[in-house]
C-alpha atoms as a PDB file:
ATOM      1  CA  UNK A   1     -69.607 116.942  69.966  1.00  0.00           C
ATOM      2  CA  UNK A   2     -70.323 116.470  66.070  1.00  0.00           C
ATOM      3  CA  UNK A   3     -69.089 114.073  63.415  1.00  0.00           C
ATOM      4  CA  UNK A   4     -68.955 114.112  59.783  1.00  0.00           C
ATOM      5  CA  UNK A   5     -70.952 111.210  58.111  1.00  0.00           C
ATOM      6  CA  UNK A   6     -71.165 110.148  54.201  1.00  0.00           C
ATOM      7  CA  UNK A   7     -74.546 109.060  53.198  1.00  0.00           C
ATOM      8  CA  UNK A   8     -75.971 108.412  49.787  1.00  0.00           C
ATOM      9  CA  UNK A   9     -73.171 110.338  48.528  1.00  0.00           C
ATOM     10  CA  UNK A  10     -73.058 113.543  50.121  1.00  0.00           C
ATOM     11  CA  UNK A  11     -71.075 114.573  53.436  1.00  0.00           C
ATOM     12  CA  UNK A  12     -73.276 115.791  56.509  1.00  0.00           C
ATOM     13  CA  UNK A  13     -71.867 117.526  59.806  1.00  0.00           C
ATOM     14  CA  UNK A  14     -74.266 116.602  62.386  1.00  0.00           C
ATOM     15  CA  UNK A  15     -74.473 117.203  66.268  1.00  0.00           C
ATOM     16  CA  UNK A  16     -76.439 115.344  68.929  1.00  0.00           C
ATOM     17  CA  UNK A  17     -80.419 116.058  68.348  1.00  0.00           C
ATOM     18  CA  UNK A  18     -80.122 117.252  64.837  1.00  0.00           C
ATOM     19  CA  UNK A  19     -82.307 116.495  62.053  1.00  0.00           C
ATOM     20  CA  UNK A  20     -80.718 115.587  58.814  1.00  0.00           C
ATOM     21  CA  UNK A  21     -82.620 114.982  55.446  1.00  0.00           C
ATOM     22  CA  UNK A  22     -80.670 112.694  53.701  1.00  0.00           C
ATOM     23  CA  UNK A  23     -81.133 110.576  50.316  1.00  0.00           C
ATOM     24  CA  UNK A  24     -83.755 107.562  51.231  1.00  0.00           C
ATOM     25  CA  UNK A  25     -83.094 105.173  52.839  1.00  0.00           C
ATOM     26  CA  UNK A  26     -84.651 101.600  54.241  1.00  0.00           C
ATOM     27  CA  UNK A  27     -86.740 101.648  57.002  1.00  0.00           C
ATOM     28  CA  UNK A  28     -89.847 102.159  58.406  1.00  0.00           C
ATOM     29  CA  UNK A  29     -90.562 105.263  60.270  1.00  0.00           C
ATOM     30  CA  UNK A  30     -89.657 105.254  64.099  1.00  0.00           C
ATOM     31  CA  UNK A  31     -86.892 102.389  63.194  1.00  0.00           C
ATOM     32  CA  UNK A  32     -83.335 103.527  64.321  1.00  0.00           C
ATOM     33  CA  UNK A  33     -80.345 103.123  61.834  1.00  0.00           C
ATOM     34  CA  UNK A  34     -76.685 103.241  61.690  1.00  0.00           C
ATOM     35  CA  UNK A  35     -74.409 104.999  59.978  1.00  0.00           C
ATOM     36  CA  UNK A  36     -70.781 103.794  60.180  1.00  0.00           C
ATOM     37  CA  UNK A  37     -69.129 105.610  57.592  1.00  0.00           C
ATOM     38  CA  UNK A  38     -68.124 108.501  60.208  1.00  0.00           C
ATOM     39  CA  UNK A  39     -65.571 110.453  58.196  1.00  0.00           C
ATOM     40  CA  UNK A  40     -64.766 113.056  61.221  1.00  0.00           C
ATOM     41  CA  UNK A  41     -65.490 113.181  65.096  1.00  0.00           C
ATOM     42  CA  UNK A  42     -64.962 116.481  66.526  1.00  0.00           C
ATOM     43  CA  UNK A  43     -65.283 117.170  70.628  1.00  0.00           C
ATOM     44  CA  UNK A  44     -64.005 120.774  71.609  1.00  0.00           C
ATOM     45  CA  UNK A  45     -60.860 121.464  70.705  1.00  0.00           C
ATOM     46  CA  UNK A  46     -60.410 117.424  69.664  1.00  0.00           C
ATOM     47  CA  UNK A  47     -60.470 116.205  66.010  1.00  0.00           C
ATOM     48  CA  UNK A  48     -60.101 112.439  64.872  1.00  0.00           C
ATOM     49  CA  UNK A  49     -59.980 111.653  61.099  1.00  0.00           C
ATOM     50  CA  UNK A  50     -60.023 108.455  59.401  1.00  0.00           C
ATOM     51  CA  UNK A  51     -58.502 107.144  56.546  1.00  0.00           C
ATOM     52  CA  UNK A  52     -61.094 107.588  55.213  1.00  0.00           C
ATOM     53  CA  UNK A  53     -63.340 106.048  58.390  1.00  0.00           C
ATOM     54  CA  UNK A  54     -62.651 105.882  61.614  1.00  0.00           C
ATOM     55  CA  UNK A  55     -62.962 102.233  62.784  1.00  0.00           C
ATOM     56  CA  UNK A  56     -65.368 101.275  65.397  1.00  0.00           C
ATOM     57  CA  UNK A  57     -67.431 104.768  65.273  1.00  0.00           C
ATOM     58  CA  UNK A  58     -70.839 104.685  64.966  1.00  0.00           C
ATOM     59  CA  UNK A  59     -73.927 107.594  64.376  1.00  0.00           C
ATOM     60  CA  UNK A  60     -76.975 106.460  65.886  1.00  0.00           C
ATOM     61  CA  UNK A  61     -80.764 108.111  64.620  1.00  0.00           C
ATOM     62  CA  UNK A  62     -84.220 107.430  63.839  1.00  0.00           C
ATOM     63  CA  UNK A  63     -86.232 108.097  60.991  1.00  0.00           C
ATOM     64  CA  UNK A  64     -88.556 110.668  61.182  1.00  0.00           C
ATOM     65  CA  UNK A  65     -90.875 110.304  58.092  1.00  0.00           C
ATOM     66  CA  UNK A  66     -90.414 109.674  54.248  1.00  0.00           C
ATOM     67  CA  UNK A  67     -90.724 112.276  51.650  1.00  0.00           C
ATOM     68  CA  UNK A  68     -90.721 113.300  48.034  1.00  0.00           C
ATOM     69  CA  UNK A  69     -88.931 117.080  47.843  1.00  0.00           C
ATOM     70  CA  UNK A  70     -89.906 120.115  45.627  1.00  0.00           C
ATOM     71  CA  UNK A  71     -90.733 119.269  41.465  1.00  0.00           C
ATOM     72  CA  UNK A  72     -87.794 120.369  39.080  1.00  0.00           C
ATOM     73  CA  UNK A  73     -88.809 121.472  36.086  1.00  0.00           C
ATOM     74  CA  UNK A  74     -86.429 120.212  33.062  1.00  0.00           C
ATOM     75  CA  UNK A  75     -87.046 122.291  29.749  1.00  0.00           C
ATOM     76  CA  UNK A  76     -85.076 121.743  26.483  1.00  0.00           C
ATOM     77  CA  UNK A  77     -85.899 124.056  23.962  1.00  0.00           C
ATOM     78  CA  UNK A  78     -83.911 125.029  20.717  1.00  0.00           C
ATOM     79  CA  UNK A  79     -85.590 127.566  18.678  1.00  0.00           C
ATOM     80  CA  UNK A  80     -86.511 127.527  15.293  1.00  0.00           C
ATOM     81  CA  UNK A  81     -85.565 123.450  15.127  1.00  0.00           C
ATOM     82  CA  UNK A  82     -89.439 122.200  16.411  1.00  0.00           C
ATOM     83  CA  UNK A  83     -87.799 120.890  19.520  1.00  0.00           C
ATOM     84  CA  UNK A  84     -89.203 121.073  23.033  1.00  0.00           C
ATOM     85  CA  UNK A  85     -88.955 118.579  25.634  1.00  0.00           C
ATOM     86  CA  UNK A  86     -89.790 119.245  29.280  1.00  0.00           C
ATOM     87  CA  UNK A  87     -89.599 117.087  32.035  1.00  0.00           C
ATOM     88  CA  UNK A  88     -90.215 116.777  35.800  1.00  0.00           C
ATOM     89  CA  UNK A  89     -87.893 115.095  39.265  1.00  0.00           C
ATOM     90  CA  UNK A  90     -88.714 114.673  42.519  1.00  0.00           C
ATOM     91  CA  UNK A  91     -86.203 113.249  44.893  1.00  0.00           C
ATOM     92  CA  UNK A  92     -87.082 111.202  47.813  1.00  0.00           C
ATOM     93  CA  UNK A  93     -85.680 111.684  50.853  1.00  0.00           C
ATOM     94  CA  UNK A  94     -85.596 110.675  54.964  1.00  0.00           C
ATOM     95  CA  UNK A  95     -85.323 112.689  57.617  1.00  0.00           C
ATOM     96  CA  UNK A  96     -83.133 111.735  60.166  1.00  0.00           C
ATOM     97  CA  UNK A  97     -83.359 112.397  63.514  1.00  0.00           C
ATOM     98  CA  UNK A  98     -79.511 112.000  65.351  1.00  0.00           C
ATOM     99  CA  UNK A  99     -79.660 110.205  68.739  1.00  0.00           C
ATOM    100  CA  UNK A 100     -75.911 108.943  69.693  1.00  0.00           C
ATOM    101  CA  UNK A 101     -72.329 109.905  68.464  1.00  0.00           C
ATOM    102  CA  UNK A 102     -70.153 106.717  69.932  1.00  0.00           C
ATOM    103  CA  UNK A 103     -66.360 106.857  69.021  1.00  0.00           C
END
């Protein structure tokens, strides 16, 4: 069985046991969390789609740990105009460990 979630703005197909990072979220590690927004279930040859969620389904998991992810470097540079700007991101993020699919 897997299901199709939307979290932080992204879409994740996820199975039973997975771990997902996903944008951060609330939550202290070992809590469990929710995610109703399930966009797809899928069992064998069974799909059910929502419109755009399916009422009443609901992706159990518990947070692993917190974490910042690799430094992107930003450089602007135009030549011969004395301009150079660079700049760093690091996006947080949660991992996700999936516990319960429940249609």
């Amino acid at each position: 069985m897997y299901a199709v979630i939307s979290t932080g703005g992204k879409q994740y197909r996820i199975a039973q046991g997975d771990v997902v990072r996903v944008e951060k979220l609330d939550g202290e590690e070992g809590a469990s969390i929710d995610f109703n927004r399930v966009l797809m279930i899928g069992h064998g040859d069974e799909v059910t789609l929502g419109t755009p969620y399916i009422e009443g389904s609901v992706v159990s998991g518990t947070i692993k740990n917190h974490g910042r992810g690799k430094k992107i470097e930003i450089i602007k540079f135009r030549r011969r105009k004395n301009y150079r700007k660079q700049m760093g991101h690091r996006q947080a993020y949660t991992d996700v460990e999936i516990t319960d699919i429940k249609t």
